[in-house]
C-alpha atoms as a PDB file:
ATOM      1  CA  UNK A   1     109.527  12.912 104.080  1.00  0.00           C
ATOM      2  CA  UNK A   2     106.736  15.170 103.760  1.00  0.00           C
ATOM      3  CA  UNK A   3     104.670  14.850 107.020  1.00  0.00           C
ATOM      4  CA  UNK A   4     104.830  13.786 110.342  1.00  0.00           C
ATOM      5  CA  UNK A   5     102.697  10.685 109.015  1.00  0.00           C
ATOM      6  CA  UNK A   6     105.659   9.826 106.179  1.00  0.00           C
ATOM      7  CA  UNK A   7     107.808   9.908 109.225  1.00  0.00           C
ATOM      8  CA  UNK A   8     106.232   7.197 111.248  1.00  0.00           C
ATOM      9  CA  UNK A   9     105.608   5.150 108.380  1.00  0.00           C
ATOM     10  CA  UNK A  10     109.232   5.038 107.563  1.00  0.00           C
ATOM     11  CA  UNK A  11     110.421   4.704 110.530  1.00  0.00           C
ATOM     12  CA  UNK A  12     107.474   1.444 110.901  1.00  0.00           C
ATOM     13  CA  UNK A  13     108.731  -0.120 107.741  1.00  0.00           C
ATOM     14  CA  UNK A  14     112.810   0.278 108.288  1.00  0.00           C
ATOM     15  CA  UNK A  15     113.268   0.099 111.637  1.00  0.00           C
ATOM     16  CA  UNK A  16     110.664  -1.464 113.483  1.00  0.00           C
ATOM     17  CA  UNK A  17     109.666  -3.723 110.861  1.00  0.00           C
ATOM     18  CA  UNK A  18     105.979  -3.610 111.593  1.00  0.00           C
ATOM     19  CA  UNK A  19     103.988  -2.367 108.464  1.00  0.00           C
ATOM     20  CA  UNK A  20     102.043  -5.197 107.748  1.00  0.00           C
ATOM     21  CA  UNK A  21      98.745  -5.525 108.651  1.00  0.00           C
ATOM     22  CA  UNK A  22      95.816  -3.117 110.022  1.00  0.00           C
ATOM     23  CA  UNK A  23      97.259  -0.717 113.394  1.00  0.00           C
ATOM     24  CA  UNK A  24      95.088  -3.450 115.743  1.00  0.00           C
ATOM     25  CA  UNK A  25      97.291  -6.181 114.263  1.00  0.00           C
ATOM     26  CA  UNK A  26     100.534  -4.097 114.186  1.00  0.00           C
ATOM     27  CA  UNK A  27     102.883  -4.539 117.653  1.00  0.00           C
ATOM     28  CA  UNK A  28     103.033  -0.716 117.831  1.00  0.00           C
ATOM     29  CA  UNK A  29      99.990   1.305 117.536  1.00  0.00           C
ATOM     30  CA  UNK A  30     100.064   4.504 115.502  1.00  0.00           C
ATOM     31  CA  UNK A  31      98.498   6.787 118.303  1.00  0.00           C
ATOM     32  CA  UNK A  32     101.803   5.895 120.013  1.00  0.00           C
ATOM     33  CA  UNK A  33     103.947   6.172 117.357  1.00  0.00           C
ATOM     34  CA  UNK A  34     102.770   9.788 116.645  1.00  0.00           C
ATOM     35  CA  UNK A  35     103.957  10.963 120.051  1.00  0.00           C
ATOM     36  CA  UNK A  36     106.901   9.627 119.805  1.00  0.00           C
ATOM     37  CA  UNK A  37     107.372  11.136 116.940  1.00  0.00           C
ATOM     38  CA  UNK A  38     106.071  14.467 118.351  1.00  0.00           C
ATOM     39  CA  UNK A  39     108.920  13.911 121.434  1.00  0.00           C
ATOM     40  CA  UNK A  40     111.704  13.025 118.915  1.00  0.00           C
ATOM     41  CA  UNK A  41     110.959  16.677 117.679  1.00  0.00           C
ATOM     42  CA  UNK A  42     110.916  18.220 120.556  1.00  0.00           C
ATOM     43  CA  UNK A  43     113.839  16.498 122.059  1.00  0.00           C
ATOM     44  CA  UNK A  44     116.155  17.107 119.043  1.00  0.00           C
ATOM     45  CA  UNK A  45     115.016  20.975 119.207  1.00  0.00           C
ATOM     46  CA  UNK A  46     115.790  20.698 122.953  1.00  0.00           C
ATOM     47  CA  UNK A  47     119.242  19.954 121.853  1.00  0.00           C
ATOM     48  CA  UNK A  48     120.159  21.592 119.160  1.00  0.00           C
ATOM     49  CA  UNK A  49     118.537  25.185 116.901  1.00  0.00           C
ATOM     50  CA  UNK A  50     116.315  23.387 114.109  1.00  0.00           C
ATOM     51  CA  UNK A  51     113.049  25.759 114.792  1.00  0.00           C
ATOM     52  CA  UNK A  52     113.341  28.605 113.787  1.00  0.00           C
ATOM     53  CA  UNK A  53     111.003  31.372 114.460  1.00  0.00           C
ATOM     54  CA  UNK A  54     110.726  35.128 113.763  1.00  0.00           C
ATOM     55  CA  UNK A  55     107.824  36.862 116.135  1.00  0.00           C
ATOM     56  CA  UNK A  56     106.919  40.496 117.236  1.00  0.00           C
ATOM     57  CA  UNK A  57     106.227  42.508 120.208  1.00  0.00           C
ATOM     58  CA  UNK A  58     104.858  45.712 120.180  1.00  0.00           C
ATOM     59  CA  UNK A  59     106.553  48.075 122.521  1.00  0.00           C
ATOM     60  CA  UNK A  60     104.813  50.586 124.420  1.00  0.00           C
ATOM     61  CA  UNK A  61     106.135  53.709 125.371  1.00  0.00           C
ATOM     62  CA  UNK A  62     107.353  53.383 129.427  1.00  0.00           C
ATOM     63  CA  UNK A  63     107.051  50.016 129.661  1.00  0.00           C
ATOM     64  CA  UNK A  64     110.476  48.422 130.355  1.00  0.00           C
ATOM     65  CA  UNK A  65     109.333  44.587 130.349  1.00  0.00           C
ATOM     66  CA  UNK A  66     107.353  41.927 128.029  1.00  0.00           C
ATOM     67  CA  UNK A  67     105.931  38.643 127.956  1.00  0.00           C
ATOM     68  CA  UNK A  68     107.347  36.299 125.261  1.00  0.00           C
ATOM     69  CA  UNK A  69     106.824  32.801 123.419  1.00  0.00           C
ATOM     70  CA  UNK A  70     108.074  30.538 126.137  1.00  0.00           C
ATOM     71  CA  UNK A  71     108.700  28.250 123.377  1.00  0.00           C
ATOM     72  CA  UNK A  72     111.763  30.402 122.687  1.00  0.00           C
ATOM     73  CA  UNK A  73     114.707  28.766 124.055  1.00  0.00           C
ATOM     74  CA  UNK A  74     117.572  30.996 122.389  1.00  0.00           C
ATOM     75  CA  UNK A  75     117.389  34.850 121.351  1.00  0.00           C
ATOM     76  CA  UNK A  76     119.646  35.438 118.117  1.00  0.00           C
ATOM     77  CA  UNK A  77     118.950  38.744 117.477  1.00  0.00           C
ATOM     78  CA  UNK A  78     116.682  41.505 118.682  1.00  0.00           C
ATOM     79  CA  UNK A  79     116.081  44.799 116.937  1.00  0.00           C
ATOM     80  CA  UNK A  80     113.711  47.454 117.317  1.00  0.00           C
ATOM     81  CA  UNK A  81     112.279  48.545 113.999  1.00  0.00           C
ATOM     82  CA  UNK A  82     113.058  52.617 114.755  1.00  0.00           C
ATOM     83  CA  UNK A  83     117.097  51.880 114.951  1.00  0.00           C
ATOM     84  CA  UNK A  84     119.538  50.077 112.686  1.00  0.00           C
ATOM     85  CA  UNK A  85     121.483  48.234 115.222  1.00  0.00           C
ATOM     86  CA  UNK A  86     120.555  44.997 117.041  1.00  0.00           C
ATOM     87  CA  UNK A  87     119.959  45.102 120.802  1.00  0.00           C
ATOM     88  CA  UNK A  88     122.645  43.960 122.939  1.00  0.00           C
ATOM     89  CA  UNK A  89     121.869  40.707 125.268  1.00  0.00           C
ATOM     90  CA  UNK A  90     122.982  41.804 129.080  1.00  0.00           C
ATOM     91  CA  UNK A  91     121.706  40.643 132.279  1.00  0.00           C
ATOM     92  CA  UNK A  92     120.354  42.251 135.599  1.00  0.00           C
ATOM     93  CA  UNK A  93     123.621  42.438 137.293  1.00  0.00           C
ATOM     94  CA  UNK A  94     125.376  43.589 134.891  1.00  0.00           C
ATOM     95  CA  UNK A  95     122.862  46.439 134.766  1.00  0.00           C
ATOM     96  CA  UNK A  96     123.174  47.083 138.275  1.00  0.00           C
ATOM     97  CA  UNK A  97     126.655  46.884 138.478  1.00  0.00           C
ATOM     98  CA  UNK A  98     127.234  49.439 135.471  1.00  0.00           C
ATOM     99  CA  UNK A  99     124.292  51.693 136.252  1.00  0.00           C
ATOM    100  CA  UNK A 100     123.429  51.302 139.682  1.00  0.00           C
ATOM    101  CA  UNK A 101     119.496  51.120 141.215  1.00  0.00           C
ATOM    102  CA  UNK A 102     118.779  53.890 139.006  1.00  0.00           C
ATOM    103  CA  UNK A 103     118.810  51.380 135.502  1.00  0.00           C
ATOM    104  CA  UNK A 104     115.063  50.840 136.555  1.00  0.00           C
ATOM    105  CA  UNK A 105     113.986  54.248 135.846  1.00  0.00           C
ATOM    106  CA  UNK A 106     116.663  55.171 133.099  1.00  0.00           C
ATOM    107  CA  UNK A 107     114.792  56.272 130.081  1.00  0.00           C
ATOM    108  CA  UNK A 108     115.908  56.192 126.550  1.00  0.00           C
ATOM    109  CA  UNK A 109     115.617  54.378 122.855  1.00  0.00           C
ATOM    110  CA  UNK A 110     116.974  50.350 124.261  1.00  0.00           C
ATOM    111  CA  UNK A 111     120.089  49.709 123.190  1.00  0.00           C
ATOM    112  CA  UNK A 112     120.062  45.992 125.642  1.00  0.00           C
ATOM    113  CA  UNK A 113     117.918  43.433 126.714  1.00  0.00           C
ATOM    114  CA  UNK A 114     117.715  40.456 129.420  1.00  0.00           C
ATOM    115  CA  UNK A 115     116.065  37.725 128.921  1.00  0.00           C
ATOM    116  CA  UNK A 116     114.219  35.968 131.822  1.00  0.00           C
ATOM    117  CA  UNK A 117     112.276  33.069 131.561  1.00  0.00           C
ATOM    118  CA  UNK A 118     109.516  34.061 129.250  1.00  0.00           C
ATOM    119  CA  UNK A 119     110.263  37.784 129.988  1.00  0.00           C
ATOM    120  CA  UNK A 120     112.035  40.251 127.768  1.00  0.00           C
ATOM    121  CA  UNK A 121     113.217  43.514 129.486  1.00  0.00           C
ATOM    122  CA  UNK A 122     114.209  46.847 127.567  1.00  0.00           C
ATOM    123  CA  UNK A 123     116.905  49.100 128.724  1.00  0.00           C
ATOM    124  CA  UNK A 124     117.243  52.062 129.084  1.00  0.00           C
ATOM    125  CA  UNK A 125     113.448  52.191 129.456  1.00  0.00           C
ATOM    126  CA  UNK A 126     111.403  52.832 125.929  1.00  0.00           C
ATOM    127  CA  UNK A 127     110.135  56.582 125.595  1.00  0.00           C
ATOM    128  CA  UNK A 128     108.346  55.907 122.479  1.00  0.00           C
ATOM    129  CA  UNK A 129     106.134  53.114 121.039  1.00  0.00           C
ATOM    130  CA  UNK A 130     107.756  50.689 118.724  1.00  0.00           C
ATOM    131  CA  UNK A 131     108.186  47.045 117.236  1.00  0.00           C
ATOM    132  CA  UNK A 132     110.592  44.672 118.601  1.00  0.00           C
ATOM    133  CA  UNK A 133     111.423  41.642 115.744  1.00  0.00           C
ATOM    134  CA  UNK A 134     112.933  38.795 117.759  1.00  0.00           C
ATOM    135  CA  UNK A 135     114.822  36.081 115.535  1.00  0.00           C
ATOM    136  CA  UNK A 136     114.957  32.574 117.866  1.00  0.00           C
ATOM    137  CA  UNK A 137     115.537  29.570 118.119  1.00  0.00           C
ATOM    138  CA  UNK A 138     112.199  27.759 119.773  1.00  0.00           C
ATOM    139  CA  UNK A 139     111.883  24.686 121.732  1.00  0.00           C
ATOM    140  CA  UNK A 140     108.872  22.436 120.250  1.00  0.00           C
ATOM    141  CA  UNK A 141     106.027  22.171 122.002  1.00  0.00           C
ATOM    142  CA  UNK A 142     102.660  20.161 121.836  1.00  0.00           C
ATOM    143  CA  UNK A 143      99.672  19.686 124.431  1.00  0.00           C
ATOM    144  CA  UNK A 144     100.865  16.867 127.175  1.00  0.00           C
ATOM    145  CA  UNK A 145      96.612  16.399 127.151  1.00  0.00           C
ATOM    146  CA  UNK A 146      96.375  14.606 123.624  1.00  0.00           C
ATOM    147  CA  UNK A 147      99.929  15.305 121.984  1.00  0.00           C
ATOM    148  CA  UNK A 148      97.574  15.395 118.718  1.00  0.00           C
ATOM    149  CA  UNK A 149      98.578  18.376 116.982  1.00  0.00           C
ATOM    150  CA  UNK A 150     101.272  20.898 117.652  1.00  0.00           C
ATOM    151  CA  UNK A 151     100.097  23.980 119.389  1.00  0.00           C
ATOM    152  CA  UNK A 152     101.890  25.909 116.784  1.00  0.00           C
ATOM    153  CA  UNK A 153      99.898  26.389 113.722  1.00  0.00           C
ATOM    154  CA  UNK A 154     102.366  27.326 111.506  1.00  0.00           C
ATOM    155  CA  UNK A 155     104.838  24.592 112.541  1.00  0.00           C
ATOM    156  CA  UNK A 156     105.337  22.834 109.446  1.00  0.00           C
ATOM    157  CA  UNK A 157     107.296  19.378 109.476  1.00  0.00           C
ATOM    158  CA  UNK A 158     108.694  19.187 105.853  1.00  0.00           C
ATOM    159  CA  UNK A 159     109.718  23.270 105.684  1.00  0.00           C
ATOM    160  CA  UNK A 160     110.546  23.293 109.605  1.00  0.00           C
ATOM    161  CA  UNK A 161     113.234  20.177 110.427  1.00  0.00           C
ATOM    162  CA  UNK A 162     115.237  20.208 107.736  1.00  0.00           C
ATOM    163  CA  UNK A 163     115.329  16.350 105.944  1.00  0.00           C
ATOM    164  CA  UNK A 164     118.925  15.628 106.711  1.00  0.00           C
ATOM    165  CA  UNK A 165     117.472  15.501 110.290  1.00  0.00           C
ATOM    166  CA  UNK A 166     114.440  13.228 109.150  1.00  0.00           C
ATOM    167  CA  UNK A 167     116.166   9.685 110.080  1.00  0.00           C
ATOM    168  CA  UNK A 168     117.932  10.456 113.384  1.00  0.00           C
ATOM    169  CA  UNK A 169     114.618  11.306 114.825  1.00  0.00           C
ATOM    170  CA  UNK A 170     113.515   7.885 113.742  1.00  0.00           C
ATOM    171  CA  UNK A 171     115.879   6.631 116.372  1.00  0.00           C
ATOM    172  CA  UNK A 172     114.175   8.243 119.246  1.00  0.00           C
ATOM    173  CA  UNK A 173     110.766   6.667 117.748  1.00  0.00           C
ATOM    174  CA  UNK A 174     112.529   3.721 118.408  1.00  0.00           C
ATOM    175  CA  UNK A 175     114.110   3.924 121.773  1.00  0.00           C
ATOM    176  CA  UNK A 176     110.732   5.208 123.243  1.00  0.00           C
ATOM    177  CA  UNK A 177     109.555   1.768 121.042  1.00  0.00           C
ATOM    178  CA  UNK A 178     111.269  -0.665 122.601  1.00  0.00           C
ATOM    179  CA  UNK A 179     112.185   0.906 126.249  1.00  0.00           C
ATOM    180  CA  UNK A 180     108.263   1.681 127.122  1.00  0.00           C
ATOM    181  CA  UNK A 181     106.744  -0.726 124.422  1.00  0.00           C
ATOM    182  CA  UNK A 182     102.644  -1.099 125.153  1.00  0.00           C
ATOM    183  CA  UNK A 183     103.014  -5.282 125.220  1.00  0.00           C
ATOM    184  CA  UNK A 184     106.262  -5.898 127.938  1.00  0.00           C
ATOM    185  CA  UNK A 185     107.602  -9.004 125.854  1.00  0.00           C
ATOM    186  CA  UNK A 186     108.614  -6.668 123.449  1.00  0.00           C
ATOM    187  CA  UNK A 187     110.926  -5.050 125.708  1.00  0.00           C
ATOM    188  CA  UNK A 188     114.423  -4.521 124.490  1.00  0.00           C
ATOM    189  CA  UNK A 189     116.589  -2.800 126.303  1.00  0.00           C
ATOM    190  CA  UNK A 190     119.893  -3.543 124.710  1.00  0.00           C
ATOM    191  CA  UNK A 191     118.240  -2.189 121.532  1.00  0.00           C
ATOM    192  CA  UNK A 192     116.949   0.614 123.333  1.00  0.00           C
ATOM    193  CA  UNK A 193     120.147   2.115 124.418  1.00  0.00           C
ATOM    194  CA  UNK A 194     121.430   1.386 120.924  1.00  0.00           C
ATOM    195  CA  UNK A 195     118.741   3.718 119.317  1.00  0.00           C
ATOM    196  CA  UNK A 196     119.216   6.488 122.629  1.00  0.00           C
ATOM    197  CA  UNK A 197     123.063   6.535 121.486  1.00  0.00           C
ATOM    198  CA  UNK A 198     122.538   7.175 117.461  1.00  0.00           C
ATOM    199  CA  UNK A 199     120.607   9.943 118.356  1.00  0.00           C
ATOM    200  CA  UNK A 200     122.558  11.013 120.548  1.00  0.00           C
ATOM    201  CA  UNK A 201     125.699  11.099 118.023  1.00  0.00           C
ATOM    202  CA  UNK A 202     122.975  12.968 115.964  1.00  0.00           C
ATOM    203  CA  UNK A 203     121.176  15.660 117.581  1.00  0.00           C
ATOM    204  CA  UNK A 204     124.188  15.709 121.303  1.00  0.00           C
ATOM    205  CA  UNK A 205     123.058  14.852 124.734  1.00  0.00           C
ATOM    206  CA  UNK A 206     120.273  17.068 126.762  1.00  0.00           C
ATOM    207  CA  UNK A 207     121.665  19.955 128.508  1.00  0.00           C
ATOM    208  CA  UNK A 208     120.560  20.338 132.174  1.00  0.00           C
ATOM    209  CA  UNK A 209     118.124  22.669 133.464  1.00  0.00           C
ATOM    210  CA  UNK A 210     121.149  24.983 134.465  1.00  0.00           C
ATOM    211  CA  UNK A 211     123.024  25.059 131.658  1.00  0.00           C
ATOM    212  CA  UNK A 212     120.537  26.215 129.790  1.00  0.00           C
ATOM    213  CA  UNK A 213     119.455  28.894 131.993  1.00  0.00           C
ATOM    214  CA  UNK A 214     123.817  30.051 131.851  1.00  0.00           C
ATOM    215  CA  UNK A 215     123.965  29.509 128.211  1.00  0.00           C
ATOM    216  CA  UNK A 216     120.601  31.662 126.742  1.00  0.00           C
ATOM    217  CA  UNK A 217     120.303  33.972 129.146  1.00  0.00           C
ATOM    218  CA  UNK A 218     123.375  34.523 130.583  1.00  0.00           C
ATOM    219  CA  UNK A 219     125.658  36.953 127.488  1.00  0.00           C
ATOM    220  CA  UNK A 220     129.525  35.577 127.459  1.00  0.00           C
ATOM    221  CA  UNK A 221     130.467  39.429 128.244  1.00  0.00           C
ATOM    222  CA  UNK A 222     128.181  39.321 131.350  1.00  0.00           C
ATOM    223  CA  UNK A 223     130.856  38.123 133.704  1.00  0.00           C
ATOM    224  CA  UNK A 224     132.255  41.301 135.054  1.00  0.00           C
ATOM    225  CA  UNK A 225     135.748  39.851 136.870  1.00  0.00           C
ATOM    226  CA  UNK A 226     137.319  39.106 134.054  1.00  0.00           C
ATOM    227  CA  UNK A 227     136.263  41.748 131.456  1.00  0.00           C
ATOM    228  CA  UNK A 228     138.119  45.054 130.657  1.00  0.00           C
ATOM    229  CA  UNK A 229     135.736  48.124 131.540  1.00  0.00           C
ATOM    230  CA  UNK A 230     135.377  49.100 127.958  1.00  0.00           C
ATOM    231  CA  UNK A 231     132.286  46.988 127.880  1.00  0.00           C
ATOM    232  CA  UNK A 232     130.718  48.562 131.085  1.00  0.00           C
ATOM    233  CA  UNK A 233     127.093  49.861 129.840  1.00  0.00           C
ATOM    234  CA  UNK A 234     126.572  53.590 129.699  1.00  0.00           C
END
């Protein structure tokens, strides 16, 4: 499938049965399809890394933190462009723990970063300017206002969610299709849930809110009890 649009029309004709006709004769209409379609992306990038993204930030000299893409759910590697080496993930208590209050004002070239929401902080603090290439994983995002067109302009279905992928998200078209259908009578719970669970085996279940705060921003090496000091940050 090429587009979003092949997408909905396969997934009209094989699964919901309901291609014939003109879209005021068809039980679904296609505004509704599309954002289903437009959730089934974002839920199965919710779950697991299909979007990949590469971006920039341009580091200023004395400035410790930066705003980021809060599309970006998972940082896979960060590098400045002056060093060879990729910047180590770490979090604010681990900072403070291994540097004390004074990892606020340490200045250096980074060799770690936290991530914070839609924050990225430096340490030690950058003395020069520079470019920082993030490789991530994004979450997919699209305006709750007219979920028309993807906020992202360079999101491309076909080159973006790889076509493996193409008919599990079919199954959340459908779930969303028959658990919230437009006309009640078509209502169907039982095939609802049936739907919910094959993409479920596809794409896993949703992580809570707190597990994904643990899992992206919180590094494995972060929890200081039952480390060796070797990895204490100097």
């Amino acid at each position: 499938m090429k587009t979003i649009a092949d997408l909905i029309a396969t997934a009209r004709r094989d699964v919901l049965k309901d291609d014939k006709g003109t879209d005021n004769e068809r039980l679904w209409k296609e505004a509704s399809l599309l954002n289903f379609a437009y959730e089934a992306i974002a839920e199965a990038c919710a779950r697991v890394p299909l979007l990949k993204r590469i971006s920039h930030v341009a580091v200023v000299a004395n400035t410790a933190e930066y705003k980021i893409n809060n599309a970006i759910r998972q940082i896979n590697l960060a590098k400045l462009d002056s060093v060879t080496y990729e910047l180590q993930q770490t979090t604010f208590e681990r900072l403070s723990i291994d540097c004390g209050s004074a990892w606020r004002t340490r200045k250096g070239t980074p060799t770690h970063y936290v991530k914070r929401g839609n924050k990225i902080t430096l340490f030690p603090m950058p003395i020069a300017n520079d470019t920082l290439v993030i490789s991530s994983s994004n979450n997919f995002i699209y305006p709750p206002e007219t979920k028309a067109t993807p906020p992202d302009v360079t999101f491309n279905f076909a080159e973006d969610i790889d076509e493996k992928y193409h008919a599990g998200l079919m199954n959340w078209i459908a779930y969303k299709c028959f658990q919230f259908p437009e006309d009640i009578e078509l209502t169907n719970h039982a095939r609802a849930f049936d739907h919910l669970k094959l993409f479920n085996e596809e794409f896993g279940i949703k992580h809570t809110a707190l597990h994904e705060q643990f899992d992206h921003e919180t590094p494995m090496y972060a929890v200081v009890k039952s480390r060796p000091r070797r990895n204490r940050i100097r």
